[in-house]
PDB file of N, CA and C in Angstrom:
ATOM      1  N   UNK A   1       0.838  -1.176   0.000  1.00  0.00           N
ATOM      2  CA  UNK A   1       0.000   0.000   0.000  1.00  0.00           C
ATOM      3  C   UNK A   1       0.885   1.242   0.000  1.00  0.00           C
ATOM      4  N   UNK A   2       0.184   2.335  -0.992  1.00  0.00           N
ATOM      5  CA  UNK A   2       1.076   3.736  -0.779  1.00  0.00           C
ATOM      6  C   UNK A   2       0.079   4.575  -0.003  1.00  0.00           C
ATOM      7  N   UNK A   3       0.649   5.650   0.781  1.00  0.00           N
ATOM      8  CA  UNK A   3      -0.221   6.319   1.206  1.00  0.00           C
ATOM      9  C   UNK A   3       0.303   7.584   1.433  1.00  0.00           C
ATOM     10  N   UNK A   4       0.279   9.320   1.827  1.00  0.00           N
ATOM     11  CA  UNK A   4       1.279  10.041   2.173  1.00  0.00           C
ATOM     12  C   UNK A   4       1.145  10.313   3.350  1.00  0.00           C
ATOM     13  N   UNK A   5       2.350  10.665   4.080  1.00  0.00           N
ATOM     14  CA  UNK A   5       3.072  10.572   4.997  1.00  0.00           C
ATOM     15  C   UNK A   5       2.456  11.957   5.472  1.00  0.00           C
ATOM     16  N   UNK A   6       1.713  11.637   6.650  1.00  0.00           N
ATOM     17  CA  UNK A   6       1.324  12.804   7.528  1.00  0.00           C
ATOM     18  C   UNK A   6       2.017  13.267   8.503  1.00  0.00           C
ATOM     19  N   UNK A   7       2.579  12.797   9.253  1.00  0.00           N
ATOM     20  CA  UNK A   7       4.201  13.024   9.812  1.00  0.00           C
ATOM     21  C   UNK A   7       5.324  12.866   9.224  1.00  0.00           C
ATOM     22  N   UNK A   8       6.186  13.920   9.721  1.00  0.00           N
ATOM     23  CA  UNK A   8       7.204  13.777   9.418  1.00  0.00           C
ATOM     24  C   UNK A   8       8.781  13.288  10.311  1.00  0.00           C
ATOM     25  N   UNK A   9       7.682  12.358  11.657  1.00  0.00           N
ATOM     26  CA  UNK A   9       8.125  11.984  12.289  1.00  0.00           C
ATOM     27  C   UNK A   9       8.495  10.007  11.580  1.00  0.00           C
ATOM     28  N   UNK A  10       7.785   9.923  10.934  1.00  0.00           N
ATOM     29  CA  UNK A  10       7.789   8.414  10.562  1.00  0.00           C
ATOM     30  C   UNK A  10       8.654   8.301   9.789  1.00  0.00           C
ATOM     31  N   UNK A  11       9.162   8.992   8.681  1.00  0.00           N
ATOM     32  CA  UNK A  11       9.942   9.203   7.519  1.00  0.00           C
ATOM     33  C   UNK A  11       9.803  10.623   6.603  1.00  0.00           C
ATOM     34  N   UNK A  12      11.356  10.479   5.983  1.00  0.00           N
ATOM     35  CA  UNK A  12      11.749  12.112   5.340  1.00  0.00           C
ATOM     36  C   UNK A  12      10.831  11.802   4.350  1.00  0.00           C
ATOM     37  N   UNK A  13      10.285  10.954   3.634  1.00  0.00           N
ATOM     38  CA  UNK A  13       9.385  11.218   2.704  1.00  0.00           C
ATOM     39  C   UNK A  13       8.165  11.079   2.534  1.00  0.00           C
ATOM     40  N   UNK A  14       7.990  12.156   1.328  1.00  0.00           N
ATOM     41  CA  UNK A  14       6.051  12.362   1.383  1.00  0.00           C
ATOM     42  C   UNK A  14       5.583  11.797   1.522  1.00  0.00           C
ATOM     43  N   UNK A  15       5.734  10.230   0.895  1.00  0.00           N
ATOM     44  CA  UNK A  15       5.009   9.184   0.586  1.00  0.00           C
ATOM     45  C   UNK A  15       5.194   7.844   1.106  1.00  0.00           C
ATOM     46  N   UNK A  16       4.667   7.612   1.985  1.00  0.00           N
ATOM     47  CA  UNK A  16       4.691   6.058   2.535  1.00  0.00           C
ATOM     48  C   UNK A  16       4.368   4.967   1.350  1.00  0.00           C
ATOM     49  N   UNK A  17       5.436   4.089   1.769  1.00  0.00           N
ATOM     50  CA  UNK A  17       4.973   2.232   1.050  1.00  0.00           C
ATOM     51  C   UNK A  17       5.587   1.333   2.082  1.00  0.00           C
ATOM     52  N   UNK A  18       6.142   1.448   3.090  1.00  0.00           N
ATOM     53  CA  UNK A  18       6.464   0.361   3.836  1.00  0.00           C
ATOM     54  C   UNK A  18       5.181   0.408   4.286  1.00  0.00           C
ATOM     55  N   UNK A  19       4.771  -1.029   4.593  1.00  0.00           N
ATOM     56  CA  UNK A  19       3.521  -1.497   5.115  1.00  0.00           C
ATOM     57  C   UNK A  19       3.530  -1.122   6.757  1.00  0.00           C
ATOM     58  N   UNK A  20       4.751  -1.230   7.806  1.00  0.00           N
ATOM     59  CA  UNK A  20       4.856  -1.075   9.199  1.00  0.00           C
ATOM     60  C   UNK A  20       4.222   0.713   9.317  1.00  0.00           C
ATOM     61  N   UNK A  21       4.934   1.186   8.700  1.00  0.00           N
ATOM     62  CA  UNK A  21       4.841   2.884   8.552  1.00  0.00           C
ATOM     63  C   UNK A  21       3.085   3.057   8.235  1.00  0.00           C
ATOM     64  N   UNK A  22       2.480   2.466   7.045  1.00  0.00           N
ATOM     65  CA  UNK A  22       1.540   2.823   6.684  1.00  0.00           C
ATOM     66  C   UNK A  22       0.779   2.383   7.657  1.00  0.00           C
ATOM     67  N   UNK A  23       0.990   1.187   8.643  1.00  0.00           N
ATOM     68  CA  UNK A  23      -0.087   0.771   9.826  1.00  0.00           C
ATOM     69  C   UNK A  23       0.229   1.979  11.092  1.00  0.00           C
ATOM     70  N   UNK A  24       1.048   1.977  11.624  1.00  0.00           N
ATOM     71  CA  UNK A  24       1.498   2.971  12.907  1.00  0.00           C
ATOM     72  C   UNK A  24       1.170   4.553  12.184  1.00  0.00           C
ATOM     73  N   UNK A  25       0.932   4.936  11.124  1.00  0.00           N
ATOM     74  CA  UNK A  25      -0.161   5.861  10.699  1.00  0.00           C
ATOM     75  C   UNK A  25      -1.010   5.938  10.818  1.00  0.00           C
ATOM     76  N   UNK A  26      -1.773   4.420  10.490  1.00  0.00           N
ATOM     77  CA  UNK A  26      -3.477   4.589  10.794  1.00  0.00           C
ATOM     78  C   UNK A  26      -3.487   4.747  11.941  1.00  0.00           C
ATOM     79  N   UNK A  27      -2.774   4.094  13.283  1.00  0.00           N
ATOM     80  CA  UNK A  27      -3.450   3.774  14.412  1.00  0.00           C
ATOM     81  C   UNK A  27      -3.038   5.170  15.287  1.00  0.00           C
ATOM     82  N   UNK A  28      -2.239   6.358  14.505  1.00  0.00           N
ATOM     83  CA  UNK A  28      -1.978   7.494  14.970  1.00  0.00           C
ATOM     84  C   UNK A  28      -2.808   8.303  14.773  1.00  0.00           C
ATOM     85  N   UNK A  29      -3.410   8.235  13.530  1.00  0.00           N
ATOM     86  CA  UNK A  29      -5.380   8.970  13.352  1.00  0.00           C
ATOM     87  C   UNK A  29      -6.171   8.323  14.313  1.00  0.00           C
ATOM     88  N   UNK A  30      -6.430   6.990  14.474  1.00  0.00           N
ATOM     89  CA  UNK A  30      -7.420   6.174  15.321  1.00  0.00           C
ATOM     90  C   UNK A  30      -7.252   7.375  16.395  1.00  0.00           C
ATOM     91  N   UNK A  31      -5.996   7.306  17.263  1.00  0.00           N
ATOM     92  CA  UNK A  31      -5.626   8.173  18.741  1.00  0.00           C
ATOM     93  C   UNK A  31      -6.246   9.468  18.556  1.00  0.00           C
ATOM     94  N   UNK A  32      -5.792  10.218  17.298  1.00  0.00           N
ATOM     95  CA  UNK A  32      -5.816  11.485  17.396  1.00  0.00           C
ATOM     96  C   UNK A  32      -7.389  12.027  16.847  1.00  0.00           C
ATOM     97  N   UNK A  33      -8.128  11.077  16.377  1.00  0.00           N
ATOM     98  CA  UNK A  33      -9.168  11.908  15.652  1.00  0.00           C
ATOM     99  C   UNK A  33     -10.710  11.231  16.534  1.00  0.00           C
ATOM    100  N   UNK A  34     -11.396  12.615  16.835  1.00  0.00           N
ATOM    101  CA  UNK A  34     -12.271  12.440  17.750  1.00  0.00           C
ATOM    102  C   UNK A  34     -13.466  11.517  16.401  1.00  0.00           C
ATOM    103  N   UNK A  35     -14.517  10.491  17.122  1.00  0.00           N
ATOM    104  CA  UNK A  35     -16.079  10.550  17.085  1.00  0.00           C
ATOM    105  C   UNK A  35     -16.339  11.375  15.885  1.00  0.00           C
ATOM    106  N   UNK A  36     -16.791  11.330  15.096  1.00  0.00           N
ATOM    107  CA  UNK A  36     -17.700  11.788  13.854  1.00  0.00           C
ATOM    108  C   UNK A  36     -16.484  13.075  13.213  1.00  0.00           C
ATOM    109  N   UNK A  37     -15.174  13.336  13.712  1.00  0.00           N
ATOM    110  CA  UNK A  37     -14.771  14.307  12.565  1.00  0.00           C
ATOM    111  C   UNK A  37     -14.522  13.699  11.371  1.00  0.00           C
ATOM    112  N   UNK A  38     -14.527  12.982  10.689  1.00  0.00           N
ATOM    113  CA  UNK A  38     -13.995  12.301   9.568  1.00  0.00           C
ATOM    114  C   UNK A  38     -15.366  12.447   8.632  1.00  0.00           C
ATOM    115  N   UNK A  39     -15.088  13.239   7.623  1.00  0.00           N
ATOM    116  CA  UNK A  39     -16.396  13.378   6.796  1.00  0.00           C
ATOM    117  C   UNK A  39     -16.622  11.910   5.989  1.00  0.00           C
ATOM    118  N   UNK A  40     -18.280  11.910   6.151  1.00  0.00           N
ATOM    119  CA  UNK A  40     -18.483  10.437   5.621  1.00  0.00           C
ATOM    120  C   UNK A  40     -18.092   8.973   6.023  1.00  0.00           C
ATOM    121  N   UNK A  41     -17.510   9.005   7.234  1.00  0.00           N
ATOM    122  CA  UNK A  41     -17.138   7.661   7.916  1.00  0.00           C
ATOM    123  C   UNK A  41     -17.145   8.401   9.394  1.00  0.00           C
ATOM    124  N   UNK A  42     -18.304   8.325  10.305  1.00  0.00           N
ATOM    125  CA  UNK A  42     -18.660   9.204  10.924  1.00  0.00           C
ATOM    126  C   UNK A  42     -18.278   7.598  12.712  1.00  0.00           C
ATOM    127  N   UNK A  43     -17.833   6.846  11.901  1.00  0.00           N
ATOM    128  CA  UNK A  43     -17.826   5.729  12.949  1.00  0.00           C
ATOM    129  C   UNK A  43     -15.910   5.414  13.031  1.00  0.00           C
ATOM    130  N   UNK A  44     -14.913   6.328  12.752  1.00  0.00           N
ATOM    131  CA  UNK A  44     -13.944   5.848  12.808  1.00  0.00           C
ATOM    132  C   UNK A  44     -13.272   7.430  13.705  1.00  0.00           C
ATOM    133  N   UNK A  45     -12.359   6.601  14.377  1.00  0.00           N
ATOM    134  CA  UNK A  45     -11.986   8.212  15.677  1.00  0.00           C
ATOM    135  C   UNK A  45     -12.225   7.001  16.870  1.00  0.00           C
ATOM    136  N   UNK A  46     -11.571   7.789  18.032  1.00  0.00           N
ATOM    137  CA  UNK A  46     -12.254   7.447  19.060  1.00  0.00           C
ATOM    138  C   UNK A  46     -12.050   8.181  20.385  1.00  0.00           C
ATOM    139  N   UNK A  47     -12.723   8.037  21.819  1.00  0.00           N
ATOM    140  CA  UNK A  47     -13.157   8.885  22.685  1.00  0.00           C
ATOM    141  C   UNK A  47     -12.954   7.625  23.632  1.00  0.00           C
ATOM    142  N   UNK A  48     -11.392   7.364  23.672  1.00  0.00           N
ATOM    143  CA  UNK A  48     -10.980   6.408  24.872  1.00  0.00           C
ATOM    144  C   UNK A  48     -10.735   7.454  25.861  1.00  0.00           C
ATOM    145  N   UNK A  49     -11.038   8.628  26.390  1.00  0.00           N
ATOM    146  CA  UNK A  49     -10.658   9.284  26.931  1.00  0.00           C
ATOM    147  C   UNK A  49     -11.947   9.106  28.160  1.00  0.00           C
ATOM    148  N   UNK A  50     -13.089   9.198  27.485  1.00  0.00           N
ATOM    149  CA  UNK A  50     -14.203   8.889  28.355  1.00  0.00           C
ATOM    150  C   UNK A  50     -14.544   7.763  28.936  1.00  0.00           C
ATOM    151  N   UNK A  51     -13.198   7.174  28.842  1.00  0.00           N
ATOM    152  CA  UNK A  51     -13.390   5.683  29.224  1.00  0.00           C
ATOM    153  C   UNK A  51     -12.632   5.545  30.590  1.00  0.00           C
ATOM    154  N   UNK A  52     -11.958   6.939  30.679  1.00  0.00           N
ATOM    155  CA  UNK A  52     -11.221   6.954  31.911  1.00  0.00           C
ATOM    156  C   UNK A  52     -12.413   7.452  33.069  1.00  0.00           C
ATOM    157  N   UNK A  53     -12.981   8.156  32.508  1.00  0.00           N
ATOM    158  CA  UNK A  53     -14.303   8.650  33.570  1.00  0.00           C
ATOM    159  C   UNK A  53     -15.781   7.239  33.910  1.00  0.00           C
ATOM    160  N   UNK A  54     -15.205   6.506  33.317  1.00  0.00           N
ATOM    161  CA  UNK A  54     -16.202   5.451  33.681  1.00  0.00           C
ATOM    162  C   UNK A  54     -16.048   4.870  34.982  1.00  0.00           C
ATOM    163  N   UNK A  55     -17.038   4.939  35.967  1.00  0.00           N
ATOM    164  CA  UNK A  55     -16.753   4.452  36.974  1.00  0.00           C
ATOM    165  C   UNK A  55     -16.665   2.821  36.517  1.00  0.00           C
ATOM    166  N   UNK A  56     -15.573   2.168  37.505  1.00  0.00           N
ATOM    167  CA  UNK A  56     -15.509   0.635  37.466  1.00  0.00           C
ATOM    168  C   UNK A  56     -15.409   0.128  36.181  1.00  0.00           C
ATOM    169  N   UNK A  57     -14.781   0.775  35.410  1.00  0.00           N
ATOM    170  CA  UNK A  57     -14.078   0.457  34.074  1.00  0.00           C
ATOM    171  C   UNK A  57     -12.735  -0.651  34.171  1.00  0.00           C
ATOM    172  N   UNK A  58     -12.991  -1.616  33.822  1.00  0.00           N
ATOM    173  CA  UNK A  58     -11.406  -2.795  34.189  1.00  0.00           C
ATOM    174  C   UNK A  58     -10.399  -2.246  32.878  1.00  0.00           C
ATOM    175  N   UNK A  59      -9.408  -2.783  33.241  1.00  0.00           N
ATOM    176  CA  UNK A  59      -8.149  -2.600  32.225  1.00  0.00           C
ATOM    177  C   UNK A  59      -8.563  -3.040  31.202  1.00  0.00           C
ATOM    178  N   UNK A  60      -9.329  -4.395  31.209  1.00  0.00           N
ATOM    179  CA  UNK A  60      -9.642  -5.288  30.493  1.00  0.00           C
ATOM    180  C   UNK A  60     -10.424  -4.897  28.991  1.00  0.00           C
ATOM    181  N   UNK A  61     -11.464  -4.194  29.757  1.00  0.00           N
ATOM    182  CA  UNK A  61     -12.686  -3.749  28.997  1.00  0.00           C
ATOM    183  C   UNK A  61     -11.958  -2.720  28.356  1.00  0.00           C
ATOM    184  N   UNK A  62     -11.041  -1.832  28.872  1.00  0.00           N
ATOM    185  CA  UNK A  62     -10.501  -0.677  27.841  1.00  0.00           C
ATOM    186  C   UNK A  62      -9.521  -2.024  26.533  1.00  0.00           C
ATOM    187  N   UNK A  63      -8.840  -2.337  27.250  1.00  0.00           N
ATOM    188  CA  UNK A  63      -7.960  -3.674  26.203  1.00  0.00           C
ATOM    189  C   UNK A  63      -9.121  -4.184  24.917  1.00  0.00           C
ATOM    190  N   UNK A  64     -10.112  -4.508  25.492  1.00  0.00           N
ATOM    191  CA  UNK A  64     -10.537  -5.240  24.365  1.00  0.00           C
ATOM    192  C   UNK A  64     -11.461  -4.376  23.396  1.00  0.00           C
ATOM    193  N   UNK A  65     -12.022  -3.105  23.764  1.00  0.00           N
ATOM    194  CA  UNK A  65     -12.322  -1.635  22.889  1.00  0.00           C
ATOM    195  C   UNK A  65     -11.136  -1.298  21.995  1.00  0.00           C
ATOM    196  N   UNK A  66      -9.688  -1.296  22.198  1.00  0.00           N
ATOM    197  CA  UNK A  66      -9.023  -0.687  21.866  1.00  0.00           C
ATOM    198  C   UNK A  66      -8.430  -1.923  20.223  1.00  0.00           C
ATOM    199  N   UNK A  67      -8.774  -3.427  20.859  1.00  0.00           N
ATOM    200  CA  UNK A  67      -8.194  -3.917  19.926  1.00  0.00           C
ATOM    201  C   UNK A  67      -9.382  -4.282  19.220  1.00  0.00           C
ATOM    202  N   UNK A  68     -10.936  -4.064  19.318  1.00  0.00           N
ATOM    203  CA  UNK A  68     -11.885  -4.329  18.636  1.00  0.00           C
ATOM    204  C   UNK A  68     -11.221  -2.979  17.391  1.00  0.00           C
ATOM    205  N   UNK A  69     -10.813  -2.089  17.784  1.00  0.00           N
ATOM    206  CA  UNK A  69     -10.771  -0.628  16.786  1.00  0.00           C
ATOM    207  C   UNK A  69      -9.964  -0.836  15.974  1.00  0.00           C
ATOM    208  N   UNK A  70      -8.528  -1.256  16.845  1.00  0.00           N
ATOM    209  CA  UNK A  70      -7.218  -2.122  15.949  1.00  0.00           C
ATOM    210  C   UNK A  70      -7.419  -3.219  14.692  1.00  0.00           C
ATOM    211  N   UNK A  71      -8.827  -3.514  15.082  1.00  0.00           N
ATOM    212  CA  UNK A  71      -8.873  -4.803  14.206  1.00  0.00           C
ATOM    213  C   UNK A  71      -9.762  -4.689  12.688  1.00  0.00           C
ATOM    214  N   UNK A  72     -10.067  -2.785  13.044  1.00  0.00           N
ATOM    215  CA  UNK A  72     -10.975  -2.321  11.795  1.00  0.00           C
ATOM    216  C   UNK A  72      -9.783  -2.382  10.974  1.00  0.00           C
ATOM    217  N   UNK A  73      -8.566  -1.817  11.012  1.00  0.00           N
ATOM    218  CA  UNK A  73      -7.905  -0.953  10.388  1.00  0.00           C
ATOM    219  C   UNK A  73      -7.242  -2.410   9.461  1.00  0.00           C
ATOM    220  N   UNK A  74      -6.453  -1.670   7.966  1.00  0.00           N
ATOM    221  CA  UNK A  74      -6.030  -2.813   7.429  1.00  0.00           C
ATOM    222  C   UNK A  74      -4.625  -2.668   8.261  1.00  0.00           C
ATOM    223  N   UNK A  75      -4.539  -4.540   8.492  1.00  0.00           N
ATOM    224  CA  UNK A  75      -2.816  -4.232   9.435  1.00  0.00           C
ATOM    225  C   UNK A  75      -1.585  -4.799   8.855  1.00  0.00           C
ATOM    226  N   UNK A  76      -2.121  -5.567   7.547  1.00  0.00           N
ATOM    227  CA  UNK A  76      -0.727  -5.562   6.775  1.00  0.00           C
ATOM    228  C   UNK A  76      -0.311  -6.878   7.021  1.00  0.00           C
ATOM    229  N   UNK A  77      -0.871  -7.690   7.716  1.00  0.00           N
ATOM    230  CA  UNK A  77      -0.374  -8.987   7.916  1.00  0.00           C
ATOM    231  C   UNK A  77       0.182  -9.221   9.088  1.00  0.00           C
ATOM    232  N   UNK A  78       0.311  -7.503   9.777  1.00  0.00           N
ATOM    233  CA  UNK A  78       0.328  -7.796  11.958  1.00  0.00           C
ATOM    234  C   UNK A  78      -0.477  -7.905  12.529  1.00  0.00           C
ATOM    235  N   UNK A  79      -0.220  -8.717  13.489  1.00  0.00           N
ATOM    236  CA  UNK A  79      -1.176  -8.767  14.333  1.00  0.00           C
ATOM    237  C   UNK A  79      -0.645  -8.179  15.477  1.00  0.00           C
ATOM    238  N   UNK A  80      -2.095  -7.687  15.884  1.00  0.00           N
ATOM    239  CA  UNK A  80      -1.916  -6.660  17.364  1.00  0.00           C
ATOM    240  C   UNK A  80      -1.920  -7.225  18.947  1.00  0.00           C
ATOM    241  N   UNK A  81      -1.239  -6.727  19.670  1.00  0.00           N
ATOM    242  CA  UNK A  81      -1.759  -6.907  21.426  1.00  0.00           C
ATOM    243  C   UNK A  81      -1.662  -5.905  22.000  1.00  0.00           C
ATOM    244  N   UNK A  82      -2.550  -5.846  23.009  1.00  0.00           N
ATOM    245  CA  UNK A  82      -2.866  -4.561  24.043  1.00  0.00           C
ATOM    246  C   UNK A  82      -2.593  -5.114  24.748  1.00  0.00           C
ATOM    247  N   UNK A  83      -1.857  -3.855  25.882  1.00  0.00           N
ATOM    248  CA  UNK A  83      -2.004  -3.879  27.126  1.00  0.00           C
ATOM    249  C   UNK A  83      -2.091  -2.613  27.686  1.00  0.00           C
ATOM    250  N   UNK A  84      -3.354  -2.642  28.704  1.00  0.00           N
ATOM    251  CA  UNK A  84      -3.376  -1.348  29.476  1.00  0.00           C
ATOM    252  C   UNK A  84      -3.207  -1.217  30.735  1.00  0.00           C
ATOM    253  N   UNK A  85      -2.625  -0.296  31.293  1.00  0.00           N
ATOM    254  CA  UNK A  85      -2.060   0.175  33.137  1.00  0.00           C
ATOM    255  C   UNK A  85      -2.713   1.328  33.012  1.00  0.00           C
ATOM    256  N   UNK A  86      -3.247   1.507  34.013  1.00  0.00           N
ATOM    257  CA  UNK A  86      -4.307   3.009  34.808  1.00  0.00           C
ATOM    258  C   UNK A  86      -4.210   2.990  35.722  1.00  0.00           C
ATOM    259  N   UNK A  87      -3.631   4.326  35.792  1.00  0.00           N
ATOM    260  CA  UNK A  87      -2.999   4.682  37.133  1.00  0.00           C
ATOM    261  C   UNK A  87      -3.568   6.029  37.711  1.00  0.00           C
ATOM    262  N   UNK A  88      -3.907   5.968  38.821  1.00  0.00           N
ATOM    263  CA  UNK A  88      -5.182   6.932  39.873  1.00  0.00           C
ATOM    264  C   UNK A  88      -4.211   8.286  40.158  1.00  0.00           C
ATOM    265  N   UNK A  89      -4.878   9.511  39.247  1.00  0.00           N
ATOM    266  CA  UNK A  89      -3.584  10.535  39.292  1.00  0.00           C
ATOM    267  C   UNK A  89      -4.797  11.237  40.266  1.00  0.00           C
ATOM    268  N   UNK A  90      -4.243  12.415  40.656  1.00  0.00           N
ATOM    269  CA  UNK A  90      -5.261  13.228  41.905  1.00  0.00           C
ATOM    270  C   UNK A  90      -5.965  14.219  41.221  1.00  0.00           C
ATOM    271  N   UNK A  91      -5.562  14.598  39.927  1.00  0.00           N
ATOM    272  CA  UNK A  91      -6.807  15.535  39.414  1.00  0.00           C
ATOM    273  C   UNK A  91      -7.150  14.632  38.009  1.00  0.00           C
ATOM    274  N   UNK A  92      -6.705  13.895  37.557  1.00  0.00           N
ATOM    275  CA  UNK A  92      -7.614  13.012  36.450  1.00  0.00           C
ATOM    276  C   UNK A  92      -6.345  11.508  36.489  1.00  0.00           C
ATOM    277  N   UNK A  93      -7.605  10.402  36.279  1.00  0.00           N
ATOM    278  CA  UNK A  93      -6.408   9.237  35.789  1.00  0.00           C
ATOM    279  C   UNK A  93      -5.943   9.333  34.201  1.00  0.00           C
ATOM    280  N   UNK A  94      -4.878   8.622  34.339  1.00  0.00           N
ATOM    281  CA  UNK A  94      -4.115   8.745  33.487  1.00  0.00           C
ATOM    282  C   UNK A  94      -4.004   6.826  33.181  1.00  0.00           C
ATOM    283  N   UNK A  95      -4.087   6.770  31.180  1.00  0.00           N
ATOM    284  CA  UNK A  95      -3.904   5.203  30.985  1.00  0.00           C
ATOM    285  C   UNK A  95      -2.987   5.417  29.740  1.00  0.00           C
ATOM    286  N   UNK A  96      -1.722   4.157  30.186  1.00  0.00           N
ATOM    287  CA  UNK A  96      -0.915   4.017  29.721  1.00  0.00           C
ATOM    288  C   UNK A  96      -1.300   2.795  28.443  1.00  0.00           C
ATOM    289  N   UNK A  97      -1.308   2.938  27.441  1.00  0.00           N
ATOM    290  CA  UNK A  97      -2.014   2.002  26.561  1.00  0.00           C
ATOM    291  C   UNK A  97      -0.326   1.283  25.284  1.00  0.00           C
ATOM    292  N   UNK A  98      -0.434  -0.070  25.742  1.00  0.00           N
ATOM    293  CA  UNK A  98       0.730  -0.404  24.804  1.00  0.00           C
ATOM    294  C   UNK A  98       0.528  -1.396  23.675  1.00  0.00           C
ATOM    295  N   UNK A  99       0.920  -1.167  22.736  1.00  0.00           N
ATOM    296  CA  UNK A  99       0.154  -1.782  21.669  1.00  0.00           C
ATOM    297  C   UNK A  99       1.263  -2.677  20.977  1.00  0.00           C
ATOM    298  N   UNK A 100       1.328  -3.916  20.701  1.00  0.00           N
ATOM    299  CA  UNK A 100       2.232  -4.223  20.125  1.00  0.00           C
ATOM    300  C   UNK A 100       1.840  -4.968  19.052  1.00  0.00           C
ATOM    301  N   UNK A 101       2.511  -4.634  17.478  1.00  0.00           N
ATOM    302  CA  UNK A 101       2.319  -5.282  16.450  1.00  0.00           C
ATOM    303  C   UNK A 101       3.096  -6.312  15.846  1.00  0.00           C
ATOM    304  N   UNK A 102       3.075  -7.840  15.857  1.00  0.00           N
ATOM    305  CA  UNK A 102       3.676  -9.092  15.664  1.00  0.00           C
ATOM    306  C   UNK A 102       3.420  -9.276  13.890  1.00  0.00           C
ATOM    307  N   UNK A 103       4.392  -9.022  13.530  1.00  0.00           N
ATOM    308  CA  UNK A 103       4.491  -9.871  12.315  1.00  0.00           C
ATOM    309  C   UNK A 103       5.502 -11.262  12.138  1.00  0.00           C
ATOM    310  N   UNK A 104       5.263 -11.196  10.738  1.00  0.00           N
ATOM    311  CA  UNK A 104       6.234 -12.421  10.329  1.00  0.00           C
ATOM    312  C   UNK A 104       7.793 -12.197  10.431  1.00  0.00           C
ATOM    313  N   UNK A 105       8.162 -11.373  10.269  1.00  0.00           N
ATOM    314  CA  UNK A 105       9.523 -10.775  10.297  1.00  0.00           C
ATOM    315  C   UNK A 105       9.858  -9.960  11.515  1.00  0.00           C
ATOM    316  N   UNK A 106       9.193  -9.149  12.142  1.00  0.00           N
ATOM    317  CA  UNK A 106       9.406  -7.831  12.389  1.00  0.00           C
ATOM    318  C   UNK A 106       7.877  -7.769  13.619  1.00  0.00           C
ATOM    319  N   UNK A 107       8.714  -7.146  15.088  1.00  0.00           N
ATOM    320  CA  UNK A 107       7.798  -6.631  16.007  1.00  0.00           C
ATOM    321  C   UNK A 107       8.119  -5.232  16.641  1.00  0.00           C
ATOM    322  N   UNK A 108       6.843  -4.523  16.591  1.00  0.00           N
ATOM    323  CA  UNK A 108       6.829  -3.378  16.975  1.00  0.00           C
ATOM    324  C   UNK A 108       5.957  -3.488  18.000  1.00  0.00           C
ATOM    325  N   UNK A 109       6.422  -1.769  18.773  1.00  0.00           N
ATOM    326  CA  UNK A 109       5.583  -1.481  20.036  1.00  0.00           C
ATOM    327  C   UNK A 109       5.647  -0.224  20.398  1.00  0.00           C
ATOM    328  N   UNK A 110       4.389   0.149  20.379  1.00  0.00           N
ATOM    329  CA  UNK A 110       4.287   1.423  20.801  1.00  0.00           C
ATOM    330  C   UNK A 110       3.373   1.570  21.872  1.00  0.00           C
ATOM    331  N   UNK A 111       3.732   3.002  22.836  1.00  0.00           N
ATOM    332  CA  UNK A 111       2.856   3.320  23.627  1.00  0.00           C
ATOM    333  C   UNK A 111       2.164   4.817  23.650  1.00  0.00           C
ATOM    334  N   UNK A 112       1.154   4.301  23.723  1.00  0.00           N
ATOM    335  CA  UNK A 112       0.107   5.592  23.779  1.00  0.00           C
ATOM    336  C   UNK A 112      -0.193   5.958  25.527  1.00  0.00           C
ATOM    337  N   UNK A 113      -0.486   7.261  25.554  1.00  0.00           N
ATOM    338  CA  UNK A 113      -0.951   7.713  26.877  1.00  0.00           C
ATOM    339  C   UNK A 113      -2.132   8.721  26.794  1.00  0.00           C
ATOM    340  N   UNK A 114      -3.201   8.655  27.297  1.00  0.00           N
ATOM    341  CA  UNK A 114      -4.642   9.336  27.434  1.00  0.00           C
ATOM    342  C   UNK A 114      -4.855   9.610  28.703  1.00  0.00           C
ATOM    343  N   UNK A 115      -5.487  10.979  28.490  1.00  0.00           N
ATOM    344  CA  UNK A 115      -5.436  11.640  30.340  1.00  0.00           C
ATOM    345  C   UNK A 115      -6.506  12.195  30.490  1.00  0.00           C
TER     346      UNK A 115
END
C-alpha cells in the first residue's frame, strides 16, 4: 500500500509504502481523531478518553475496545496486542495504553498515553 506521509516523524518522505509505517499511521489517526470528525465515515476516531471517567471500568474492557478498533484498520499482515495500566492521578487518571504489532519478520511497540 502507498499512502502520504502525515508526519514527518515516521519518515523524510512524502510518501509512505512500507507497510509497518503505513499501519502505525493509521493507528496514529485512530488516537488522534475524535467521534464523527472524519467526513463520511462518521464511525472511525475514538473517545478512549471517556473511558477513563467510567466508573468501574477494568483494564480489560478498555484492552478489548481498543483492539476491537485495531482490528478495523487494514494491518498488513500484523497482528496486534494490548495492554493497558491506569494509574489513579489526583486531578484526572491517566492510561498508559501499549500496543504491540507481531508480524512475520518484524515486532513493533508502541505506547500511547490518554489523560
Amino acid at each position: 500500500m502507498i499512502d502520504f506521509n502525515l508526519s514527518n516523524k515516521l519518515s523524510d518522505d512524502i510518501i509512505i509504502s512500507n507497510d509497518l509505517l503505513c499501519l502505525l499511521q493509521q493507528v496514529d489517526l485512530l488516537f488522534n481523531t475524535d467521534l464523527g470528525d472524519v467526513l463520511g465515515d462518521t464511525s472511525f476516531g475514538s473517545n478512549y478518553d471517556k473511558y477513563l471517567y467510567t466508573l468501574g471500568l477494568s483494564n480489560a474492557a478498555l484492552e478489548s475496545k481498543i483492539l476491537n478498533d485495531l482490528n478495523k484498520l487494514e494491518l498488513f499482515g500484523f497482528t496486534p496486542s494490548v495492554s493497558v495500566s491506569i494509574v489513579e492521578g489526583t486531578y484526572r487518571d491517566i492510561a498508559f495504553i501499549d500496543i504491540t504489532f507481531s508480524g512475520e519478520y518484524e515486532t513493533y511497540n508502541k505506547t500511547y498515553i490518554i489523560k
